[in-house]
Protein backbone atom coordinates (compact mmCIF):
# COMPACT_ATOMS: atom_id res chain seq x y z
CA UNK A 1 111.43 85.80 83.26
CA UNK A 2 110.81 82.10 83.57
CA UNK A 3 114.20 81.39 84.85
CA UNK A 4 114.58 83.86 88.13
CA UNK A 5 118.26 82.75 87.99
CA UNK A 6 118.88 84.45 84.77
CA UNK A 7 121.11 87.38 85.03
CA UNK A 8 120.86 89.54 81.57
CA UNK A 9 124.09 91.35 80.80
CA UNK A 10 123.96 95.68 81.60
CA UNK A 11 126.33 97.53 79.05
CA UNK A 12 127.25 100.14 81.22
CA UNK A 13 127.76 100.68 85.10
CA UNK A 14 127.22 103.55 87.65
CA UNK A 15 131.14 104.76 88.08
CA UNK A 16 129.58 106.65 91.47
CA UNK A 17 127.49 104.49 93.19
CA UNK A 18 129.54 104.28 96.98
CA UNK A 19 128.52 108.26 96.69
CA UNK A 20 124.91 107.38 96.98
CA UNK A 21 122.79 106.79 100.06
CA UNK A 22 119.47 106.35 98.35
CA UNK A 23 118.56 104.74 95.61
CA UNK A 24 115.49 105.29 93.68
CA UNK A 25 115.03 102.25 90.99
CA UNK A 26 112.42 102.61 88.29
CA UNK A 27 111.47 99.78 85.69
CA UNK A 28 108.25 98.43 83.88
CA UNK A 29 106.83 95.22 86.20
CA UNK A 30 106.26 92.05 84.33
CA UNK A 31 103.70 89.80 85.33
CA UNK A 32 103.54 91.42 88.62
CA UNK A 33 107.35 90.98 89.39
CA UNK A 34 110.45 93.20 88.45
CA UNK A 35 112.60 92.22 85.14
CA UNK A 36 115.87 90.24 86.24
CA UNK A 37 117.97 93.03 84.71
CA UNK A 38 116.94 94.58 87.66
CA UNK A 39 118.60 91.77 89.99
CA UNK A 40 121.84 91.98 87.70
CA UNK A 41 122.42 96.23 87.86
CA UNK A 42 121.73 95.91 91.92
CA UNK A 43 123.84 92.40 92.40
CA UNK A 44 126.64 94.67 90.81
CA UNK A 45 127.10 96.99 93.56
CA UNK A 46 127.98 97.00 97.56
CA UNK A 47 124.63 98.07 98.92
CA UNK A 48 125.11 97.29 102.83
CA UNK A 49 123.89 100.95 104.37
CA UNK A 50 121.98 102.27 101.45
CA UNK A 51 118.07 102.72 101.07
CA UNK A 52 116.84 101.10 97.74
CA UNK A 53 113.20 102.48 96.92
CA UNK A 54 111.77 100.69 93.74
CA UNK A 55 109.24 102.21 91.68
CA UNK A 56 107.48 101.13 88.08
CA UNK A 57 105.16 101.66 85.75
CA UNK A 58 102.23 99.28 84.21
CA UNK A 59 98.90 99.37 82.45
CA UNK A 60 97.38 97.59 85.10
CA UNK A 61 99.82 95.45 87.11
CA UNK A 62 100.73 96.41 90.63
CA UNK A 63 103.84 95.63 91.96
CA UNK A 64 103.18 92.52 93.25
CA UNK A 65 106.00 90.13 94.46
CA UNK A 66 108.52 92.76 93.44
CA UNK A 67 109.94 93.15 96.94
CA UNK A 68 110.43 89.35 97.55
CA UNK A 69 112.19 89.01 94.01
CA UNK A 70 114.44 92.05 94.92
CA UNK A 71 115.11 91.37 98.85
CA UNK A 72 118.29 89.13 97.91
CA UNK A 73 119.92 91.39 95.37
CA UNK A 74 120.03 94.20 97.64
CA UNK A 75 121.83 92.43 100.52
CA UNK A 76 122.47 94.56 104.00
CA UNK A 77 120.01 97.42 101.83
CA UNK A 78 116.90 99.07 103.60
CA UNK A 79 114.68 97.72 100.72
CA UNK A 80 111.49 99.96 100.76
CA UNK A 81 108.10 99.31 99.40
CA UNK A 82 107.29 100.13 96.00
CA UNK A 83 104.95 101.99 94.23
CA UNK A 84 103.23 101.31 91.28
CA UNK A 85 102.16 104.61 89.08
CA UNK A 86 100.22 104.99 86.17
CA UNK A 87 101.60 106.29 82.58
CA UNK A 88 99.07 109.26 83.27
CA UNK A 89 100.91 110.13 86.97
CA UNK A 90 101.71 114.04 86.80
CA UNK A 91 105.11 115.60 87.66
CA UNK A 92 103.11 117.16 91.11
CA UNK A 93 102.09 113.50 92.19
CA UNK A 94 105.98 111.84 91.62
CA UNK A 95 107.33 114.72 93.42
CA UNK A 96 105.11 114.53 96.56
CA UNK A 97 106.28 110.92 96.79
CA UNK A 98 109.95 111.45 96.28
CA UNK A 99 109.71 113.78 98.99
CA UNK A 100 108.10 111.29 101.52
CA UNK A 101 111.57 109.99 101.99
């Protein structure tokens, strides 16, 4: 996390992803920033035209400097704000914001 160059390996890829318009991204935030595996999976892909829409979890973090720390690996991406959501969020209260978009 030190290193914001450091690109950790992904074992497996998304076969479909030119099929997708919107991309809804969910991942724990460190230190108030997104892990770099994060960078890798999205530097993997041709995002020009899609909507990228990051999300996470945390005991008490909010999301911080995610966007700035994503905004270069999703290159010619819509790059929405996130949203940071409790470990107690209920099914009614993720579903009213998936549906905002």
């Amino acid at each position: 996390m030190k290193d914001k160059s450091f690109r950790p390996e992904i074992a497996n890829n998304v076969d479909d992803m030119a099929t997708y318009d919107t991309i809804f991204i969910g991942f724990p935030i460190w230190w108030y920033v997104v892990p770099t595996i994060i960078n890798t999976f999205l530097e993997q892909y041709h995002l020009e035209g899609k909507t990228i829409i990051p999300f996470a979890t945390s005991g008490s973090s909010g999301m911080g400097n995610t966007n700035a720390e994503l905004k270069d690996s999703c290159k010619g991406a819509v790059l929405k704000n996130g949203q940071r959501f409790d470990a107690n969020a209920s099914a009614q209260e993720l579903k009213k914001w998936t549906d905002s978009f």
